[in-house]
Protein backbone atom coordinates (compact mmCIF):
# COMPACT_ATOMS: atom_id res chain seq x y z
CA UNK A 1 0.89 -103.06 -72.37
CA UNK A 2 1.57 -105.82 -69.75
CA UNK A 3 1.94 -104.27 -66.18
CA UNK A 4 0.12 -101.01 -67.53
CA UNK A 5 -3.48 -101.67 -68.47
CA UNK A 6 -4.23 -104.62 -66.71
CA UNK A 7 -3.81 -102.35 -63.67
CA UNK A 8 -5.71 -99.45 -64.90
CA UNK A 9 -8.99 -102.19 -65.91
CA UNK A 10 -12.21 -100.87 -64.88
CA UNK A 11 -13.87 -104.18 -64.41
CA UNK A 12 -11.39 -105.61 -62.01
CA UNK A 13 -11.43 -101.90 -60.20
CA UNK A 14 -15.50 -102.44 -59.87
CA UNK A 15 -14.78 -105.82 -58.44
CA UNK A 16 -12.59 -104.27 -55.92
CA UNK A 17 -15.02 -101.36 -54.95
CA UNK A 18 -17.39 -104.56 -53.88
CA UNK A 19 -15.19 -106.44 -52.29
CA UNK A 20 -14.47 -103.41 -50.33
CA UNK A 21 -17.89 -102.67 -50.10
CA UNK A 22 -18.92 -106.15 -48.95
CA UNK A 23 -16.53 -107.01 -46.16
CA UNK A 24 -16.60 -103.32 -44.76
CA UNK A 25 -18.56 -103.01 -41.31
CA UNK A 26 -17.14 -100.30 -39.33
CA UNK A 27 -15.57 -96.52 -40.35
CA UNK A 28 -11.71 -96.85 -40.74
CA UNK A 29 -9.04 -94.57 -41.26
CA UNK A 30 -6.09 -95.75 -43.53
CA UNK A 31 -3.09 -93.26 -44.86
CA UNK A 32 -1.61 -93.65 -47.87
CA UNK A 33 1.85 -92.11 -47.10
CA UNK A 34 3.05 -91.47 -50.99
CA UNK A 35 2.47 -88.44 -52.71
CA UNK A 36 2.39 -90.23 -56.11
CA UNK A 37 -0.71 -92.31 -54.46
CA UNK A 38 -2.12 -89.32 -53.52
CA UNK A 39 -2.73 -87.93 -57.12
CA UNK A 40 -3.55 -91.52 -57.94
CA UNK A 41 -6.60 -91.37 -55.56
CA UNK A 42 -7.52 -87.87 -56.76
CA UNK A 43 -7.16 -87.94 -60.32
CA UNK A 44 -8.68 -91.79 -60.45
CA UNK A 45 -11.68 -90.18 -57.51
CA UNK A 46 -10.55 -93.69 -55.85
CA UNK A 47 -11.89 -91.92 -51.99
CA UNK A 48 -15.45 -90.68 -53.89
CA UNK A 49 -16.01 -93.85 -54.68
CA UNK A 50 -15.53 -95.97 -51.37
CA UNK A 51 -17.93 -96.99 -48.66
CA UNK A 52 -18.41 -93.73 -46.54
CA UNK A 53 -17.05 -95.49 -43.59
CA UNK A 54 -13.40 -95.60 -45.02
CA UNK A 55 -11.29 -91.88 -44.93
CA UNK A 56 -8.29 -91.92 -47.00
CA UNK A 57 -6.33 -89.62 -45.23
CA UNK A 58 -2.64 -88.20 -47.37
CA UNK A 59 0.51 -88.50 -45.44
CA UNK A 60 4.09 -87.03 -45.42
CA UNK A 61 5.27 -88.64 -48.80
CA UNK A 62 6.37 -86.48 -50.46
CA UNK A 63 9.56 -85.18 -50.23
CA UNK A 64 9.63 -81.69 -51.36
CA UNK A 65 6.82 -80.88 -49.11
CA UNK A 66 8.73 -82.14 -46.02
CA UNK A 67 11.69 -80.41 -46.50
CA UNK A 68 12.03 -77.80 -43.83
CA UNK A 69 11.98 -73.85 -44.39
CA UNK A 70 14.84 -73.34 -43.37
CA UNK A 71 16.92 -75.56 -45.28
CA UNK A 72 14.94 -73.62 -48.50
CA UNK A 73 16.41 -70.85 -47.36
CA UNK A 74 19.64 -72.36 -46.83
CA UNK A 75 20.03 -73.74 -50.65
CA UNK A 76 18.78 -69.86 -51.69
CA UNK A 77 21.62 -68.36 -49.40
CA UNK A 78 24.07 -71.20 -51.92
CA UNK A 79 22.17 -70.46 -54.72
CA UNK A 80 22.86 -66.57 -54.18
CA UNK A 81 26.28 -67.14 -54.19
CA UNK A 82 28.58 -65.94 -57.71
CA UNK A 83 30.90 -68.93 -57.68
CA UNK A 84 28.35 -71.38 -57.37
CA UNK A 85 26.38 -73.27 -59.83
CA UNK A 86 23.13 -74.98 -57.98
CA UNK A 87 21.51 -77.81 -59.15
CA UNK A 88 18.54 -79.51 -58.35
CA UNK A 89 15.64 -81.60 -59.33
CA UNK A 90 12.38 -79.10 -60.72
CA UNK A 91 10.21 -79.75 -58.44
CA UNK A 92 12.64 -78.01 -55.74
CA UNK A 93 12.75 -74.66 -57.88
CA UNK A 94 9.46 -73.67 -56.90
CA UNK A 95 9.45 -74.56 -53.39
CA UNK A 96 8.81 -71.13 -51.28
CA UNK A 97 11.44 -70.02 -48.86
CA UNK A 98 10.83 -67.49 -46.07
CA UNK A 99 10.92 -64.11 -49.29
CA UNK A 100 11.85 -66.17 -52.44
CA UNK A 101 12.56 -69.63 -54.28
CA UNK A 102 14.98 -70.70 -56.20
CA UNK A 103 13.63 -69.67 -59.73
CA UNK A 104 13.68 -65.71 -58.40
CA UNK A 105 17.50 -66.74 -57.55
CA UNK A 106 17.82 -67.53 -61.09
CA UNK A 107 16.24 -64.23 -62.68
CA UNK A 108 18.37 -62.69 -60.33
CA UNK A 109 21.73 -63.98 -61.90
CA UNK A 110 22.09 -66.81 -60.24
CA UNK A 111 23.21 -69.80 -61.70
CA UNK A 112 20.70 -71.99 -60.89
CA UNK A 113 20.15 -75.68 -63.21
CA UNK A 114 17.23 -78.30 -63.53
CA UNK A 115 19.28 -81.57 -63.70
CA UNK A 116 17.25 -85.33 -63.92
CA UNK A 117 20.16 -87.12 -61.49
CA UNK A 118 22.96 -85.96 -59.15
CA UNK A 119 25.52 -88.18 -61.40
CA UNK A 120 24.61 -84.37 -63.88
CA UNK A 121 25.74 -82.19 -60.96
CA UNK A 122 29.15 -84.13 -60.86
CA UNK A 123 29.21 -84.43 -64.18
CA UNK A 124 29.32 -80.18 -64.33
CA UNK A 125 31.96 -80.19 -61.59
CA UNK A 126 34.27 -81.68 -63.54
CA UNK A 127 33.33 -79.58 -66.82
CA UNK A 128 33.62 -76.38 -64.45
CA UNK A 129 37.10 -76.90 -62.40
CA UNK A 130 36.09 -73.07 -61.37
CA UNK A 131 33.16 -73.02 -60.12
CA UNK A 132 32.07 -74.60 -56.89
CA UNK A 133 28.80 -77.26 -57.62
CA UNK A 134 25.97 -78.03 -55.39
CA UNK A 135 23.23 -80.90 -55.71
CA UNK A 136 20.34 -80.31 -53.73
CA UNK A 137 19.77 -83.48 -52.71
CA UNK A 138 16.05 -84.35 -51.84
CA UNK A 139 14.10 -87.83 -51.15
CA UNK A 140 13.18 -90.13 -49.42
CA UNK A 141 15.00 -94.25 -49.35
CA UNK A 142 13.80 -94.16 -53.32
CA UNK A 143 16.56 -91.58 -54.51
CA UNK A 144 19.55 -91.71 -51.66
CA UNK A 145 21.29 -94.47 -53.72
CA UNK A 146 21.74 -92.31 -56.48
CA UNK A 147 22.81 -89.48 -54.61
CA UNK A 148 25.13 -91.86 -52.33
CA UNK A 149 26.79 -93.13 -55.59
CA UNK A 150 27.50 -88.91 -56.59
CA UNK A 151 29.32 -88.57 -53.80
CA UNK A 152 31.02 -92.11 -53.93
CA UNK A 153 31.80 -90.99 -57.64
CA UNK A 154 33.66 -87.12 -56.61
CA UNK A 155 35.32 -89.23 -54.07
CA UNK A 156 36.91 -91.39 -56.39
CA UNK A 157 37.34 -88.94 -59.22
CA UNK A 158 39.03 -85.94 -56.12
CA UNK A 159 36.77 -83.27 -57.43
CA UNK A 160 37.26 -80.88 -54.49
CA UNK A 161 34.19 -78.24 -56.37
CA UNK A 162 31.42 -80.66 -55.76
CA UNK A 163 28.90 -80.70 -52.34
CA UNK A 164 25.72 -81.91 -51.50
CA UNK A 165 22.69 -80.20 -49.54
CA UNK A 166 21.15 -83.01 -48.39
CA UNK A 167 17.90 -82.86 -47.00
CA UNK A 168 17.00 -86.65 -47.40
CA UNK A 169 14.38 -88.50 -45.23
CA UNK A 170 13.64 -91.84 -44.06
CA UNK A 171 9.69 -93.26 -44.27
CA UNK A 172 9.50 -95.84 -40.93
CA UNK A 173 10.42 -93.00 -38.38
CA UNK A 174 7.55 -90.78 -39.61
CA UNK A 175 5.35 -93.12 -39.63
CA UNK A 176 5.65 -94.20 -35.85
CA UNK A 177 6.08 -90.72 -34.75
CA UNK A 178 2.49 -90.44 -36.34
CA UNK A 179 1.39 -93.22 -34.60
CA UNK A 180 2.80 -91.90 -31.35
CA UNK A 181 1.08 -88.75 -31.98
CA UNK A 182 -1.92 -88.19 -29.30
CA UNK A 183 -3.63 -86.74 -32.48
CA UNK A 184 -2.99 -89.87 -34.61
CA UNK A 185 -6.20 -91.10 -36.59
CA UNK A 186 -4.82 -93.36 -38.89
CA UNK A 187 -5.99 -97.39 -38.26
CA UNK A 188 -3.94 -98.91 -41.27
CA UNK A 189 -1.17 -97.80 -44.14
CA UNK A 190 -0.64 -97.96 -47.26
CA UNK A 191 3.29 -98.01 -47.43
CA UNK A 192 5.04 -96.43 -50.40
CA UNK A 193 6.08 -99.18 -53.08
CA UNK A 194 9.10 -97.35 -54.46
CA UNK A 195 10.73 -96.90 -51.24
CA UNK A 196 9.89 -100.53 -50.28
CA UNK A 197 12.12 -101.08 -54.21
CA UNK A 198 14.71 -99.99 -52.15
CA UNK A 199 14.82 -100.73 -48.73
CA UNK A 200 11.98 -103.87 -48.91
CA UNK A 201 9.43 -103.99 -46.12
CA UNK A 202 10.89 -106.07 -43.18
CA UNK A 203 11.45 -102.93 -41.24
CA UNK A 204 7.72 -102.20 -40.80
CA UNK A 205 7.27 -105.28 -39.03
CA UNK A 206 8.06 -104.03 -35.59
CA UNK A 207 5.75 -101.10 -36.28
CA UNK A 208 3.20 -102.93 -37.53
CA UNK A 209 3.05 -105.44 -34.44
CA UNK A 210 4.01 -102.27 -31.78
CA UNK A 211 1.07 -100.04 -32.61
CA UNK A 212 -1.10 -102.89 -34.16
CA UNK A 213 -1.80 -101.26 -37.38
CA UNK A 214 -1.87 -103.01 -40.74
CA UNK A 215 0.74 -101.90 -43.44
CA UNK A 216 -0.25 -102.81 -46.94
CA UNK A 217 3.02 -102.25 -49.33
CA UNK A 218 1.15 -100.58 -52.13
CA UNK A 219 1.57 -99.98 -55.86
CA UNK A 220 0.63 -96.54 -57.79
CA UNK A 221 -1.73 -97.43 -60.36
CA UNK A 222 -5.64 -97.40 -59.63
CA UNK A 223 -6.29 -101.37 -59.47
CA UNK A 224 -3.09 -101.35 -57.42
CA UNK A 225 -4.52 -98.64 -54.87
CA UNK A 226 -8.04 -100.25 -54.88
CA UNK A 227 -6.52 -103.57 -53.91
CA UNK A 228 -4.27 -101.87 -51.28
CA UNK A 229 -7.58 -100.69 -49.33
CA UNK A 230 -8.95 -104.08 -49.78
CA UNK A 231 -6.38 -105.79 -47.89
CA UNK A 232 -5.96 -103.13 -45.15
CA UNK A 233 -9.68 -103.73 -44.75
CA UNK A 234 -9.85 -107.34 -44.68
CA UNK A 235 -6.92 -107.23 -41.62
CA UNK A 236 -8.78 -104.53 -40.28
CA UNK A 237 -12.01 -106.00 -39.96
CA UNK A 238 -10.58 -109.40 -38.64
CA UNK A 239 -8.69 -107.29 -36.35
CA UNK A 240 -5.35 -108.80 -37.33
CA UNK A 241 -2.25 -106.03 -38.27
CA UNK A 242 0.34 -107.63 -40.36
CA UNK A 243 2.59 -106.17 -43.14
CA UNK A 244 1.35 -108.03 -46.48
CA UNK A 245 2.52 -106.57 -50.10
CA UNK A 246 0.47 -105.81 -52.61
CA UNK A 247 3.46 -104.60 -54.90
CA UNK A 248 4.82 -108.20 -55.53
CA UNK A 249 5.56 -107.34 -59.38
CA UNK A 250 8.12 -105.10 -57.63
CA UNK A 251 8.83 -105.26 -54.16
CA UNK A 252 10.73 -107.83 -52.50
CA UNK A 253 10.93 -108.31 -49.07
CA UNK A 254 14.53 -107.82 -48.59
CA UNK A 255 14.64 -104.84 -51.16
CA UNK A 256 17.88 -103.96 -53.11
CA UNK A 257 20.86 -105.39 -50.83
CA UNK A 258 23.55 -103.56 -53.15
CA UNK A 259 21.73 -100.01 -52.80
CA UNK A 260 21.18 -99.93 -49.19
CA UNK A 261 24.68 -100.69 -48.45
CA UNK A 262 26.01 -97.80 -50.48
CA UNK A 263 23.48 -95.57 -48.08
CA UNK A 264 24.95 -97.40 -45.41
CA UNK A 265 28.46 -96.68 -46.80
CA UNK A 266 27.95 -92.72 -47.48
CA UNK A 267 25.52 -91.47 -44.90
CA UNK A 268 24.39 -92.05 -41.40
CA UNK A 269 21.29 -91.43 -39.81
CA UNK A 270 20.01 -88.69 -37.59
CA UNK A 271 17.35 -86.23 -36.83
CA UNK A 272 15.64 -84.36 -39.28
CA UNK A 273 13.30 -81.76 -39.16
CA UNK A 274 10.11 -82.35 -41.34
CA UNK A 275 8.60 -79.37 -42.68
CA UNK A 276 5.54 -77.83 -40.82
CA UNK A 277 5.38 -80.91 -38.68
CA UNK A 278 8.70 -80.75 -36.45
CA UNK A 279 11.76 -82.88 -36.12
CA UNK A 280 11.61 -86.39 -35.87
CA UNK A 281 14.01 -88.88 -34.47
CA UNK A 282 16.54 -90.61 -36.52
CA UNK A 283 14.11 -89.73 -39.40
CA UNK A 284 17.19 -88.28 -41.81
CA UNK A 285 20.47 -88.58 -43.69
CA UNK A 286 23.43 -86.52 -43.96
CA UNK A 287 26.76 -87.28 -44.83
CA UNK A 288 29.82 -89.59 -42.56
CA UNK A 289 32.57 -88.18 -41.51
CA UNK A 290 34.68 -89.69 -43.70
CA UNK A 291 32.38 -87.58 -46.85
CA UNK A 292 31.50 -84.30 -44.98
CA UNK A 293 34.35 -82.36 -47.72
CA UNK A 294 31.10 -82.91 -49.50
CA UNK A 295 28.73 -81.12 -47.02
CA UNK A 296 27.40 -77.62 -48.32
CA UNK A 297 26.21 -76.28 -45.33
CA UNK A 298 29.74 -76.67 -43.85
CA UNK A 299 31.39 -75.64 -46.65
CA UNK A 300 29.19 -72.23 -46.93
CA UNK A 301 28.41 -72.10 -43.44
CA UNK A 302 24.77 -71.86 -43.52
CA UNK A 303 24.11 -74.31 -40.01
CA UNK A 304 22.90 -71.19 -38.24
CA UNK A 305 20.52 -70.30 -41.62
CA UNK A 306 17.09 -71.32 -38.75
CA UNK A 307 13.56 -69.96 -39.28
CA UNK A 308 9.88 -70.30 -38.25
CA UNK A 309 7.40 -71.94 -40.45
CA UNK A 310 4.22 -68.98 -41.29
CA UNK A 311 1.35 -69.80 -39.18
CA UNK A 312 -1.32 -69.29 -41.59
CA UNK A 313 0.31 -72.62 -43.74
CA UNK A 314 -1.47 -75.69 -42.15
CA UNK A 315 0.35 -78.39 -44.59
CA UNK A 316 1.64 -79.60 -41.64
CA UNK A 317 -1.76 -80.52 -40.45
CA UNK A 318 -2.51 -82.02 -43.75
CA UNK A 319 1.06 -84.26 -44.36
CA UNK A 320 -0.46 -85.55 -40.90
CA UNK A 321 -3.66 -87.04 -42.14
CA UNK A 322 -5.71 -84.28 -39.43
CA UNK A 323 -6.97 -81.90 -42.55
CA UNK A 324 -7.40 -81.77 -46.24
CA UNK A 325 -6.21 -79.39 -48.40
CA UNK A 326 -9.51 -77.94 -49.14
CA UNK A 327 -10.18 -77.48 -44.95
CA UNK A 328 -7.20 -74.53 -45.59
CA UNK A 329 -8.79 -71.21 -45.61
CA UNK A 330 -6.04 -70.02 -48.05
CA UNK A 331 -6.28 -73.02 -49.99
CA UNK A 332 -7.31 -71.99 -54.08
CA UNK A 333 -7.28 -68.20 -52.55
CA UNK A 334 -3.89 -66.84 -51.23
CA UNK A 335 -2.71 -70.48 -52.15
CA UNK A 336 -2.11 -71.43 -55.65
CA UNK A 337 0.10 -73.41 -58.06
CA UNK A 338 0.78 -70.20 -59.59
CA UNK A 339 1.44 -68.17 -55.85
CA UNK A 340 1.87 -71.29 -53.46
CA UNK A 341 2.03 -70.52 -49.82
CA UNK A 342 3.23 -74.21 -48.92
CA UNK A 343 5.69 -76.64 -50.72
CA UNK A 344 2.45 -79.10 -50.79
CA UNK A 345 0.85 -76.62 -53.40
CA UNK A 346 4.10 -76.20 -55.63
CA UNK A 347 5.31 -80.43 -55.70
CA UNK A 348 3.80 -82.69 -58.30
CA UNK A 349 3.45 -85.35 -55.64
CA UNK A 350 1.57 -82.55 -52.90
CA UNK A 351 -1.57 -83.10 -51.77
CA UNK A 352 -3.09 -79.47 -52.19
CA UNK A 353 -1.27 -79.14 -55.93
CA UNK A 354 -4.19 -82.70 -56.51
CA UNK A 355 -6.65 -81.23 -54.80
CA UNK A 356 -6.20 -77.46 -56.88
CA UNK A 357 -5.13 -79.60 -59.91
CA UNK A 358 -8.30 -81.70 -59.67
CA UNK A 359 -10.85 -79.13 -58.75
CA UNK A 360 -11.68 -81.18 -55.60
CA UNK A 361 -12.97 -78.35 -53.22
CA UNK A 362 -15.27 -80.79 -51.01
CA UNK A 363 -15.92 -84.39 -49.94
CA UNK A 364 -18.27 -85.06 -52.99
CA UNK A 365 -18.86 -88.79 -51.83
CA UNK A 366 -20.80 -90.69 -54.92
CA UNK A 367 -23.55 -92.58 -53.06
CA UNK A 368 -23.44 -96.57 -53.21
């Protein structure tokens, strides 16, 4: 169980409470930005059991929650569609548009398929020369490869029934908009180790040195989390801001050189609109010229497919770090797993699905 239990071990996790505990002087504000950390924290109570003084506030990491309304309602308007067969990853099937989601699609004829990778969805095109295939392709750095290499692969084998919604987004730009936010709170970061698999961390050094904020490359499991804080603490308190990772099992600094240049090879970067939060500068992907045969929303012409998020949703305020999921006056009323309001009550990785799932209705600190 190497790798596993060692970083699930109660002793070393009461070791790093103390440390924590011990070098902590002044109230700090870190974000983790993963949604996988989130539930980590939740399920593990890692934020009951810190120093008051430290708020773990959840950020925009998770990718279902971020994608915009309207480009829901785009993939329904595909989905809708008789010669199409729509694929996607679970967790998007759910997802509310402005009236339905995908699974309503489904038990309304449509032919809409769970698939585990995007290599399925051109797998299907070629098994279905007749029908017209669509990947809806969600994620942040961690998945894009994978999609990239579909579309390298359709390319290559001239399947002219295969396109991608892509709705991908890119870590680093949120985070400094966040930090250029008037509204920002958040003193340090723990950066998403997956995405850092990928893409490695050297690209947070200019954030980390513009905006002085620490950014602590951070692992998923509870020992991993706890040390995370511990670090971002230490820098804090000494008042330095560095990047440092905590993932080094994983993540090296340069990442995976192969996989970034097929990104760099498929799809270019741009603006993308993050949902209940607004667009963000070069924070996206979409397709080069040379690929956009592959583009769904050209090929159905659903570009003009815009809508406003509902005002009584404040996710945005929460993927932000300025709320928690239980601050929602819908939240666990009008908002449920079962009836979700919000894309962060319907993702495994959302913060109000860990909250709900977790029964954590209040700030129940345990006193040190």
């Amino acid at each position: 169980m190497k790798y596993l239990e060692e970083f699930r071990d109660p002793h070393l996790a009461q070791k790093l409470l103390s440390g924590i505990a011990t070098v902590t002087t002044k109230p700090w504000v870190i974000m983790e930005v993963c949604g996988g950390q989130t539930h980590a924290i939740i399920r593990n109570g890692i934020d009951q059991l810190l120093p008051r003084q430290i708020e773990l506030v959840h950020g925009p990491g998770c990718p279902v929650c971020v994608t915009p309304l309207e480009m829901i309602d785009r993939a329904l308007a595909i989905a809708s569609r008789e010669e199409v067969i729509f694929t996607s990853f679970g967790d998007m099937l759910r997802v509310p548009g402005s009236e339905k989601d995908l699974f309503m699609v489904k038990s309304e004829g449509g032919d809409v398929r769970m698939v585990y990778s995007p290599l399925d969805a051109v797998k299907l095109a070629r098994e279905n020369p007749n029908r017209q295939v669509v990947f809806f392709a969600v994620g942040f750095e961690t998945t894009a490869p994978l999609t990239a290499m579909a579309v390298w692969q359709a390319k290559q084998q001239g399947l002219d029934n295969f396109t991608m919604l892509v709705a991908h987004v890119l870590v680093p730009p949120a985070m400094t908009a966040l930090l250029s936010s008037s509204e920002n709170r958040v003193q340090a970061f723990l950066a998403a180790g997956h995405v850092c698999t990928v893409m490695g961390w050297e690209e947070y050094l200019p954030i980390s040195e513009r905006y002085r904020v620490p950014i602590i490359v951070t692992g998923f499991e509870p020992v991993d989390i706890l040390e995370g804080i511990f670090m971002a603490v230490q820098q804090l308190e000494q008042g330095r801001a560095e990047v440092e990772n905590q993932y080094r099992r994983v993540v090296k600094r340069e990442g995976n050189r192969p996989a970034q240049e097929l990104i760099r090879r498929v799809f270019q970067v741009g603006s993308r609109k993050w949902r209940g939060i607004g667009e963000f500068p070069q924070s996206g992907l979409s397709l080069r010229p040379e690929f956009e045969e592959y583009d769904a929303e050209k090929r159905f012409d659903t570009e003009s497919i815009n809508v406003e998020e509902p005002p009584e949703c404040i996710s945005g305020l929460i993927l932000q770090g300025l709320k928690k999921p239980h601050e929602c006056d819908q939240f666990g009323k009008r908002c449920t797993p079962q009836s979700p309001m919000g894309a962060t009550m319907v993702s495994s990785e959302g913060a109000c699905a860990a909250y709900y799932n977790y029964h954590r209705h209040q700030d129940d600190r345990v006193e040190s």
